[in-house]
Protein backbone atom coordinates (compact mmCIF):
# COMPACT_ATOMS: atom_id res chain seq x y z
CA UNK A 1 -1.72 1.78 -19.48
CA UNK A 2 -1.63 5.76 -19.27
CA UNK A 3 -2.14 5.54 -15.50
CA UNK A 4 0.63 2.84 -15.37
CA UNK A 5 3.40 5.02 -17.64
CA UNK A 6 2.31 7.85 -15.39
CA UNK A 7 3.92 5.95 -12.54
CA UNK A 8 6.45 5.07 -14.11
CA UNK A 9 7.97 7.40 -15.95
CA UNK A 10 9.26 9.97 -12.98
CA UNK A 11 10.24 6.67 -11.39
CA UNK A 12 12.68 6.06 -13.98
CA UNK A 13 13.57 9.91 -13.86
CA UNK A 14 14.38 10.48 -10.40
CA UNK A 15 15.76 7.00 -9.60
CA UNK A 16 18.74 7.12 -13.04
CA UNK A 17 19.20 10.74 -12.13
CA UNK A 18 20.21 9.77 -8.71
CA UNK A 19 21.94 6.53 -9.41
CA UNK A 20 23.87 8.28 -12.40
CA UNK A 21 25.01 11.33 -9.55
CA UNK A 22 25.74 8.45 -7.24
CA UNK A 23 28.31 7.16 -9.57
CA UNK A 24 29.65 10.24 -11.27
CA UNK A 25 31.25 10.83 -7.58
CA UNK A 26 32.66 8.23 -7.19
CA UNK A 27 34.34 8.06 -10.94
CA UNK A 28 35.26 12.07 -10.41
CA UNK A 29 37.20 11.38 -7.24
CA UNK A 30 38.68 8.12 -8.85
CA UNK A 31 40.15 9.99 -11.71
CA UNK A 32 41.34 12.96 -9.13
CA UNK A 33 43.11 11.05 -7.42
CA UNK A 34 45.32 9.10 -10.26
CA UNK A 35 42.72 5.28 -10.40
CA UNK A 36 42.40 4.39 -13.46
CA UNK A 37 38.34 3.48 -14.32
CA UNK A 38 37.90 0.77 -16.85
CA UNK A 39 34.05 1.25 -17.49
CA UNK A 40 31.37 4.10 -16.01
CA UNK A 41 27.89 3.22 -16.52
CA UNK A 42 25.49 0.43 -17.39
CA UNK A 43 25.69 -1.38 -21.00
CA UNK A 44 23.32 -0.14 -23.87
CA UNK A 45 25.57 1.61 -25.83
CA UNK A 46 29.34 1.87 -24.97
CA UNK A 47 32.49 4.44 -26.38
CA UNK A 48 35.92 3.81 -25.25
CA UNK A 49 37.96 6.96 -23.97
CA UNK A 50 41.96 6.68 -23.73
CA UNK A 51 41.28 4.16 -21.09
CA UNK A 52 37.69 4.29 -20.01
CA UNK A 53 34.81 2.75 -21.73
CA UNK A 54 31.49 4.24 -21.00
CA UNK A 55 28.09 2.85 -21.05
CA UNK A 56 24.65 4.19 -21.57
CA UNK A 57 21.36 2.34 -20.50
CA UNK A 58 17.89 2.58 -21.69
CA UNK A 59 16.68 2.07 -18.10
CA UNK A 60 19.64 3.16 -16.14
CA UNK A 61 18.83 1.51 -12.81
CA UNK A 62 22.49 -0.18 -12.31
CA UNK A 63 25.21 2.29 -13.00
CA UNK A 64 28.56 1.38 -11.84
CA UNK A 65 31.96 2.14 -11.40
CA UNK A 66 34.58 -0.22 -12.12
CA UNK A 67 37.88 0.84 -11.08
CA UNK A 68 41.14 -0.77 -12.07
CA UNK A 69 42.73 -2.84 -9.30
CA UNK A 70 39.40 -2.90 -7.15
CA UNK A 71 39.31 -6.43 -5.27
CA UNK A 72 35.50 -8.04 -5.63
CA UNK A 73 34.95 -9.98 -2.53
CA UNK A 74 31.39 -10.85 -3.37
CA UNK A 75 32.97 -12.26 -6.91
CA UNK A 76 36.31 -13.77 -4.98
CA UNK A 77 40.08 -13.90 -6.01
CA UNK A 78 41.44 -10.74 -6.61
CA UNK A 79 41.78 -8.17 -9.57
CA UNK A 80 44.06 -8.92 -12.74
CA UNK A 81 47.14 -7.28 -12.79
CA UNK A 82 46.88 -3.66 -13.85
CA UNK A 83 49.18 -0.65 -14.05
CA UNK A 84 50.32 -0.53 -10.19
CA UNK A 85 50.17 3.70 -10.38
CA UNK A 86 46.30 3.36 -11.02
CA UNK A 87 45.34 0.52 -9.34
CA UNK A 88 42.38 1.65 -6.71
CA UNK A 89 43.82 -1.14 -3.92
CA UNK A 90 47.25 0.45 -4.43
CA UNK A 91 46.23 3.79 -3.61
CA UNK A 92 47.12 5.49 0.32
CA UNK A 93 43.55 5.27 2.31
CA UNK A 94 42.64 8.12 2.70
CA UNK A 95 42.32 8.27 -1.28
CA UNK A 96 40.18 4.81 -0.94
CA UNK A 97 38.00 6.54 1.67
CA UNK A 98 36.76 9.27 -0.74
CA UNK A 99 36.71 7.27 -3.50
CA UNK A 100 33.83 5.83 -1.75
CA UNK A 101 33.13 8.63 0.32
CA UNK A 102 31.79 10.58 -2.76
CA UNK A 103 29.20 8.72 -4.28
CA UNK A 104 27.10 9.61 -0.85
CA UNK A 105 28.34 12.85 -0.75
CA UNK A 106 27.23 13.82 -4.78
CA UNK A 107 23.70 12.69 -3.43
CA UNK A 108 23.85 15.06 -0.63
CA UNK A 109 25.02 18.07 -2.67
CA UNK A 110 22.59 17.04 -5.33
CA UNK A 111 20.13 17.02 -3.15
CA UNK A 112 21.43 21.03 -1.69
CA UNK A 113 21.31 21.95 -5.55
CA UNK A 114 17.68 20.64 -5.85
CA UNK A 115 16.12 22.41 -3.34
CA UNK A 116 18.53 25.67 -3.62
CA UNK A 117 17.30 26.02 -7.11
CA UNK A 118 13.33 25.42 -5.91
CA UNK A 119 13.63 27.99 -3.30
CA UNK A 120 15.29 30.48 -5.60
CA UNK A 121 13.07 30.07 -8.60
CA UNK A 122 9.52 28.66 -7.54
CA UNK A 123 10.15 29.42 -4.29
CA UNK A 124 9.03 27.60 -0.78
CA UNK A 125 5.55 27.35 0.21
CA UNK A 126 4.13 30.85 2.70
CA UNK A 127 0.96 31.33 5.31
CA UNK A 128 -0.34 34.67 5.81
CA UNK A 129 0.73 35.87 9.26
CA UNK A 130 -2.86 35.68 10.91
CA UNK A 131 -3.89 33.88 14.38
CA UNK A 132 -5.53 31.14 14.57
CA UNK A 133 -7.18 29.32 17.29
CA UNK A 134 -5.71 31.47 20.13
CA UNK A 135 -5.12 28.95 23.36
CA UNK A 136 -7.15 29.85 26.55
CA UNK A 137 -4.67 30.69 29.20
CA UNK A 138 -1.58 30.73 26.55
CA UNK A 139 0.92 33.66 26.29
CA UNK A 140 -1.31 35.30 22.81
CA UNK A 141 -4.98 35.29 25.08
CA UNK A 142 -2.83 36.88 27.94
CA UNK A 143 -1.51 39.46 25.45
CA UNK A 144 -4.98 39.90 23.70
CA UNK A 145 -4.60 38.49 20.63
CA UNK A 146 -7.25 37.32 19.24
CA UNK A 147 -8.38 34.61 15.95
CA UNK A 148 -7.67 36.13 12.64
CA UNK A 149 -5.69 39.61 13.94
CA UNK A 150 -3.53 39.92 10.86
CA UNK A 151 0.45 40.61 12.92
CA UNK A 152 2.06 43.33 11.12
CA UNK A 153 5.19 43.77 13.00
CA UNK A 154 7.59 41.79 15.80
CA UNK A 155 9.76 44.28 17.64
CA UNK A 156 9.64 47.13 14.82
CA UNK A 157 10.24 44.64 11.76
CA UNK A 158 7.66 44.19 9.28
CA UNK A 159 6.13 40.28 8.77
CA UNK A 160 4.95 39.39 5.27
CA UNK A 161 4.52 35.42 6.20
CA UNK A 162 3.75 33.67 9.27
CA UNK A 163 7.52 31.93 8.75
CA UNK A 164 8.81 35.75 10.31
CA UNK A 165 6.85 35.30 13.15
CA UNK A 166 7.69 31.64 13.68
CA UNK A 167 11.35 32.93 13.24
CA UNK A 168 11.14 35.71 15.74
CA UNK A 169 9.41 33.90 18.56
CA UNK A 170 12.01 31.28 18.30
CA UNK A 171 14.79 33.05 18.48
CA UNK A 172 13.37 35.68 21.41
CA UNK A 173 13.85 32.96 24.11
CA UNK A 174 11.06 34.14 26.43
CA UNK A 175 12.02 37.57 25.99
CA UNK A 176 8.49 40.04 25.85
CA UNK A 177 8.07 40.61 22.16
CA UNK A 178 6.58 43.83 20.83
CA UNK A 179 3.24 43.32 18.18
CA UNK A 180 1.87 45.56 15.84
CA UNK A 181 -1.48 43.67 15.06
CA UNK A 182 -4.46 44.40 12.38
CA UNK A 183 -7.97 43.87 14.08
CA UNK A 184 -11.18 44.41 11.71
CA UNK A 185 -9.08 47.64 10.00
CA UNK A 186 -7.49 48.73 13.30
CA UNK A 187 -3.83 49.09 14.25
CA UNK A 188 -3.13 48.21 17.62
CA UNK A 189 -0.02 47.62 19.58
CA UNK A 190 0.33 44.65 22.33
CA UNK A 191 3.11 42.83 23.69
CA UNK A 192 3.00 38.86 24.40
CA UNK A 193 5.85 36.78 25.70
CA UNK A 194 6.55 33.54 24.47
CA UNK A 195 6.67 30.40 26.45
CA UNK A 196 8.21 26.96 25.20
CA UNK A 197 6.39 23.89 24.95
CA UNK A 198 7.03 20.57 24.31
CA UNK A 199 4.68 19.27 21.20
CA UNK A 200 4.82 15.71 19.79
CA UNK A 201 5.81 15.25 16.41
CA UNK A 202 3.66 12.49 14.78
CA UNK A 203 4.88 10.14 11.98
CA UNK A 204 1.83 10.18 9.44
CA UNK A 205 1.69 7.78 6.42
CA UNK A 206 2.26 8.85 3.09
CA UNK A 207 -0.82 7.42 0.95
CA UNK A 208 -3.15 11.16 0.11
CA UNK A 209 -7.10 9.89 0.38
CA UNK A 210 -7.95 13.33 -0.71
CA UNK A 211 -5.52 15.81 -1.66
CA UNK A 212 -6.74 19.45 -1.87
CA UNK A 213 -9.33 19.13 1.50
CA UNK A 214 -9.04 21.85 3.67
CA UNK A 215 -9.79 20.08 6.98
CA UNK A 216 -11.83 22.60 9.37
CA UNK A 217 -13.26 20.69 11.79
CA UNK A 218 -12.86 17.16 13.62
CA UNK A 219 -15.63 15.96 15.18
CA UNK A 220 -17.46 19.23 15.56
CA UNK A 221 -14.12 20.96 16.85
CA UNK A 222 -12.54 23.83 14.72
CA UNK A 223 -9.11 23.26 13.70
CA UNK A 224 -6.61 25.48 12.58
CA UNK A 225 -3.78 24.41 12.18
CA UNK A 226 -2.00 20.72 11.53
CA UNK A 227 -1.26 19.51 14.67
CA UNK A 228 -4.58 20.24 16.14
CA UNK A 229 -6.14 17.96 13.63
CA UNK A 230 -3.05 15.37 14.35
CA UNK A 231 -4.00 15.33 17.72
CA UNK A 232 -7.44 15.21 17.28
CA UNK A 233 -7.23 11.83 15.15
CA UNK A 234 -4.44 10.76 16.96
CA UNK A 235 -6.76 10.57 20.20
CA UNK A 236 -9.72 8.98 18.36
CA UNK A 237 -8.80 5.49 17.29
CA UNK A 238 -11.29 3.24 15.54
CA UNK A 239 -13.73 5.98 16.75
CA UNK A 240 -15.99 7.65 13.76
CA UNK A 241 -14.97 11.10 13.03
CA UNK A 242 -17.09 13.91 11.37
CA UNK A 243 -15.12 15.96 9.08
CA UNK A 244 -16.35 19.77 7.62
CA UNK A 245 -13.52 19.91 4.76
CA UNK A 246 -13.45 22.84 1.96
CA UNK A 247 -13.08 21.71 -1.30
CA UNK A 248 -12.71 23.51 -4.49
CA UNK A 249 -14.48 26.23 -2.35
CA UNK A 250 -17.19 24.17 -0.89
CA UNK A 251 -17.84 22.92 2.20
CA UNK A 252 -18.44 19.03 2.53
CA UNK A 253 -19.14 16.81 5.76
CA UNK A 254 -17.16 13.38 5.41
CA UNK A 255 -16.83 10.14 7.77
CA UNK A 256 -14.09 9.03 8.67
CA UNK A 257 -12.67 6.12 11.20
CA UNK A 258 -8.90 5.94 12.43
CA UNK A 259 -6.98 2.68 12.12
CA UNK A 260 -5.91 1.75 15.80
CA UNK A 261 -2.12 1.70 15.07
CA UNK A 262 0.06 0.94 17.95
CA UNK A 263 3.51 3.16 18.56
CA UNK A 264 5.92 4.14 21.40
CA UNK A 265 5.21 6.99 23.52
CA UNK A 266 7.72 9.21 25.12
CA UNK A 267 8.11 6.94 28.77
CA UNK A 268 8.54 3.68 26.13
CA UNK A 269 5.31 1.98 26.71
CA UNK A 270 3.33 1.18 24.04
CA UNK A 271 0.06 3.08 22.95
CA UNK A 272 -2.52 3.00 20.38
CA UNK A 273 -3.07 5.74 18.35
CA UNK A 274 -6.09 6.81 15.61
CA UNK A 275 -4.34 7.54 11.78
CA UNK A 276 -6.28 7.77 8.46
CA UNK A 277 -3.65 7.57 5.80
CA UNK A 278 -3.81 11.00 4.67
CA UNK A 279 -0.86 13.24 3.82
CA UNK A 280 -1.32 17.13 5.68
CA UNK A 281 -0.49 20.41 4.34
CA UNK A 282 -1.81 23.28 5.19
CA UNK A 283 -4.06 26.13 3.60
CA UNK A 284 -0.97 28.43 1.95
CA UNK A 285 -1.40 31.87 0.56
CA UNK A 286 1.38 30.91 -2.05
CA UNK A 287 4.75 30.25 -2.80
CA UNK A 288 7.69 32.90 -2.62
CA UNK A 289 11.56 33.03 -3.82
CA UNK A 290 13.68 33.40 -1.61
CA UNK A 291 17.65 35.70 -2.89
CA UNK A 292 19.84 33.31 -4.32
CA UNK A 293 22.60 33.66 -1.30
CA UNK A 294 19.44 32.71 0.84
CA UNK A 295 18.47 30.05 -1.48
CA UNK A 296 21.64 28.20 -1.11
CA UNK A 297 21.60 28.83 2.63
CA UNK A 298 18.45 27.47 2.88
CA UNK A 299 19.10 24.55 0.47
CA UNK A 300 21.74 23.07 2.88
CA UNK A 301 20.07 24.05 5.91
CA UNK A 302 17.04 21.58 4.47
CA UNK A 303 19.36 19.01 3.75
CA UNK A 304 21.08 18.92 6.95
CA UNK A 305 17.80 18.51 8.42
CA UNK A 306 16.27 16.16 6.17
CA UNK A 307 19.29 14.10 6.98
CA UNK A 308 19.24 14.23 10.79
CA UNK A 309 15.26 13.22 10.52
CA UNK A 310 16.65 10.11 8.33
CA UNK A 311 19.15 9.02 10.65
CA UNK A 312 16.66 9.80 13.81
CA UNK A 313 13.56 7.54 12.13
CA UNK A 314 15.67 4.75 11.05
CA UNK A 315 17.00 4.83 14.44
CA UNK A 316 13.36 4.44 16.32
CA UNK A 317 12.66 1.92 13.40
CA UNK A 318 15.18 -0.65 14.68
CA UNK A 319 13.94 0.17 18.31
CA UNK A 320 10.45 -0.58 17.54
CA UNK A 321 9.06 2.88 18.19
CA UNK A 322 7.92 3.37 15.04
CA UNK A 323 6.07 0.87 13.09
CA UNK A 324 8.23 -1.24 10.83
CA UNK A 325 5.10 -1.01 8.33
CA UNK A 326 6.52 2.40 7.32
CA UNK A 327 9.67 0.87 5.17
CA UNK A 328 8.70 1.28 1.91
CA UNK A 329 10.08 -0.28 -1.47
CA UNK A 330 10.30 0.65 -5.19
CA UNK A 331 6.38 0.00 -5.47
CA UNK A 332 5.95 3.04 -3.13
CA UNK A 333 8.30 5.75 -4.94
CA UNK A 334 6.87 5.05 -8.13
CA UNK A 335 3.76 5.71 -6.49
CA UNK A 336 5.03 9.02 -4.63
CA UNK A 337 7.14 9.68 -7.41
CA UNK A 338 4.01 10.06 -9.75
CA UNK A 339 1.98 11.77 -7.12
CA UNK A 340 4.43 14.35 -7.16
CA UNK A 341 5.12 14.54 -10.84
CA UNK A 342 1.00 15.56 -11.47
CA UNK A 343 1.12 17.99 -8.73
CA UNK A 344 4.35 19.60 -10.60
CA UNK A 345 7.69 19.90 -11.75
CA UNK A 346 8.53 21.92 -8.36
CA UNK A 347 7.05 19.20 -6.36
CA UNK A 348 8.95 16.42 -8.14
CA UNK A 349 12.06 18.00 -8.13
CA UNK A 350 11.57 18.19 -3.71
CA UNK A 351 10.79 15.08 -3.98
CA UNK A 352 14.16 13.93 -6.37
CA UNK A 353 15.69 15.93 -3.27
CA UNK A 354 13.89 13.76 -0.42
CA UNK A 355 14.86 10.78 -2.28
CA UNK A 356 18.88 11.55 -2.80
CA UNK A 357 19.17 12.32 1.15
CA UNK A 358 17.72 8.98 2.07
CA UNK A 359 19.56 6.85 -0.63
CA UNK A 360 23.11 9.11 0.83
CA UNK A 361 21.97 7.90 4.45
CA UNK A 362 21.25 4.59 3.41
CA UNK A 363 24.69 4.30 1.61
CA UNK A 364 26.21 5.24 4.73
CA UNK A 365 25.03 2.51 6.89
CA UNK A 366 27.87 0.70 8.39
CA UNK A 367 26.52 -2.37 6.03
CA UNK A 368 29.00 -4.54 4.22
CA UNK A 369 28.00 -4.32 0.06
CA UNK A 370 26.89 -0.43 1.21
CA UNK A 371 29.50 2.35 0.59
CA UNK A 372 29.04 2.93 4.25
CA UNK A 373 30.23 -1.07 4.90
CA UNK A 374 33.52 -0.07 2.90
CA UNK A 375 34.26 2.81 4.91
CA UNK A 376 33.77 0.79 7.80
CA UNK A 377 36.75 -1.79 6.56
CA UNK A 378 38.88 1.58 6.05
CA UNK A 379 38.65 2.45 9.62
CA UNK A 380 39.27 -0.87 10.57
CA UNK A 381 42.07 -1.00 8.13
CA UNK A 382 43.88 2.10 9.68
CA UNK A 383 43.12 0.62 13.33
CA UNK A 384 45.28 -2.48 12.86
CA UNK A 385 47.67 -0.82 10.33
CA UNK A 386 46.39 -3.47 7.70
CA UNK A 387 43.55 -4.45 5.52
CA UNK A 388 40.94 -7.49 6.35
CA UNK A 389 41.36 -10.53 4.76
CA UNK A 390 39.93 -10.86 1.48
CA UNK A 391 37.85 -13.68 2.49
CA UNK A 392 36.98 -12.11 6.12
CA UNK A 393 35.56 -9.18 3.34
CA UNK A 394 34.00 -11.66 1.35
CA UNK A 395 31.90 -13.62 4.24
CA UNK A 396 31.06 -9.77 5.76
CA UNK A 397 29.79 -9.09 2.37
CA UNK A 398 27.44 -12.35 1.33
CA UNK A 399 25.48 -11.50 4.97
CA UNK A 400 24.84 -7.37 4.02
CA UNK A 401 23.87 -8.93 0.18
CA UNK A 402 21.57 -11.24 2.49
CA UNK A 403 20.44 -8.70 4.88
CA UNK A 404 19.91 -5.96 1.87
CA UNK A 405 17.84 -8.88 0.22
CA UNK A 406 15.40 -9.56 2.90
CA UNK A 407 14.94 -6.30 3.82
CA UNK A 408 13.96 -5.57 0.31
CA UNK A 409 11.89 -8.64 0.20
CA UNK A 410 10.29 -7.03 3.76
CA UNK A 411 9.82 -3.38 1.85
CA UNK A 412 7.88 -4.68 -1.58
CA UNK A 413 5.60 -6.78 1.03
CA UNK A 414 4.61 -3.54 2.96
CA UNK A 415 4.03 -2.06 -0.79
CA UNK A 416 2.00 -5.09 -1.92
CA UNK A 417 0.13 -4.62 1.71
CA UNK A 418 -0.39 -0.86 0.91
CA UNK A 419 -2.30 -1.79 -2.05
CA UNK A 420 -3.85 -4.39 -0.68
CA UNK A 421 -2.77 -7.01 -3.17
CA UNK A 422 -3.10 -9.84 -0.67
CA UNK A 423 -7.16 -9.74 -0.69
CA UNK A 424 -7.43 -12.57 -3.56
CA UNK A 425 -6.17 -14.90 -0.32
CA UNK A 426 -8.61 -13.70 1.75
């Protein structure tokens, strides 16, 4: 029961927070814009303002805006006959479109917030800026570098992390950049010059086998950093691995085999690849705050990003380039969601964050029932110079309630797999 209510509690958390952001957007914008809301919330306990009543819910997993004048296709016939001045189909479109516009856009923001006040206050996750393995042939051997120098300086400007290095070879484009490197209590200059390559970035799963190993080696090769042991799993399917991992400071030798999984490559033909179902990190000195102008840069940079990886992995989803297994349901956030909680308050908050970006793309979809299906009728509204039918609306939205229904029938079945729930058929 305690393992259960450990589930299920941040579920409950990050979900109403989300939903009840969700909603306050699109009930803020209402009321800016002169539409009158008859109720905000779910029913538990209710208060009536001068002319909104709002609701309170126990479990607040259904909050809602209802907006005076608002046309239900899904319920057919239209509103009853309110005040004309507040009436939400009687307002100019582009007051309709962020109406509905907001309740995406709070979760974005929200999301900014979340990870602005993280980075400011427990601060984002740092690697110390030493080498690791050092590529034979590569720009670093051809400059001398060499497996745990300790880089002081790029160009003149001190490096605390390995982030400032990351950040000035990136933005050097080729250029020859100037190191001040640390070798066994030596100073020594060199200079190296960057060259690009193209590395593949692998879609793991997110079920953690053993969280805390420090992988060093795969199959009696040293790794040393996350993509090397990607790659070396990735090339192994179904093979049996040997792992050296450090844990809890000591060093333990593990078997492991790789599901054969197949996925996409980059020419489109289909390959199969090794996976273990194990998240990665990485072995981090610690965490540091970043200013709070930085914090908030930082916050939206994240979410712009986390956004574009959304919209760019739903995308290969419906081509088929990434297994369709992946789509997970409210079985597998509570699950996350609890992982997250025990591992910390920062931790759960980034993940409140990673869940308010998807639920804002999501919304967005050009799905009738979906905010992003109403915004869709706008635009087709101010094409013709007229709104749909209501019972053109109506059909549209009975197949998204459909589609939204099997796909979450398709989601709780990948969670039900996940846990292997079917075995009792087996």
């Amino acid at each position: 029961m305690t393992s259960a209510l450990s589930f299920i509690w941040p579920f409950i958390v990050v979900i109403g927070i989300l939903i009840l952001v969700h909603e306050f957007g699109h009930f803020f914008v209402a009321r800016w814009t002169g539409v009158g809301v008859e109720r905000f919330g779910p029913i538990l306990v209710r208060w009536r303002g001068k002319e909104t009543e709002y609701c309170l819910s126990a479990i607040p997993m259904g909050g809602y805006v209802k907006m005076m004048g608002e046309e239900s296709p899904l319920e057919g016939g239209t509103a009853p006959v309110v005040n004309p001045d507040k009436a939400f189909a009687a307002k100019p479109l582009w007051a309709r479109f962020l109406i509905v516009f907001a309740g995406p856009a709070m979760n974005f923001v929200l999301a900014a917030v979340i990870v602005s006040v993280v980075f400011a206050t427990i601060g984002r996750t740092v690697w110390p800026p030493v080498a690791g393995r050092v590529a034979d042939g590569g720009p670093a051997a051809a400059a001398g570098l060499r497996t745990g120098d300790r880089i002081l300086s790029v160009d003149g400007r001190p490096v605390s992390y390995w982030e400032d290095v990351d950040r000035a070879v990136a933005g050097s484009e080729g250029r020859p950049l100037q190191l001040d490197v640390e070798r066994e209590g030596a100073r020594q200059p060199m200079t190296v010059t960057p060259r690009r390559t193209t590395v593949q970035d692998p879609i793991l799963k997110e079920s953690r086998e053993e969280p805390g190993d420090v992988v060093l080696s795969v199959a009696d090769q040293r790794v040393f950093s996350p993509d090397e042991m990607v790659q070396a799993i990735r090339s192994r399917p179904r093979q049996k691995l040997a792992l050296i991992v450090e844990r809890d400071g000591k060093r333990l030798s593990l078997t492991v085999t790789p599901n054969a999984e197949k996925e996409r490559g980059p020419s489109g033909d289909e390959v199969e690849v090794g996976r273990i179902q194990a998240g990665i990190g990485g072995k981090a000195m610690g965490t540091a705050p970043y200013n709070p102008v930085a914090a908030v840069w930082h916050g939206a940079v994240w979410t712009s990003n986390m956004s574009a990886t959304i919209v760019k992995g739903l995308w290969r989803i419906v081509l088929g380039s990434i297994d369709r297994s992946n789509i997970g349901g409210p079985i597998q956030i509570a699950s996350m969601a609890g992982q997250q909680a025990r591992e910390g308050f920062g931790q759960l908050a980034l993940f409140t964050a990673f869940i308010s970006v998807n639920l804002a793309v999501l919304n967005l979809l050009p799905v009738p029932i979906l905010d992003g299906g109403h915004l869709l009728f706008f635009v087709i509204e101010a094409v013709l110079g007229r709104p749909l039918s209501l019972k053109k609306r109506e059909v549209a939205q009975q197949l998204g309630l459909a589609l939204l229904l099997l796909l979450m029938v398709f989601a709780i079945y990948n969670d039900l797999v996940r846990l292997d729930a079917f075995r009792i058929f087996r």
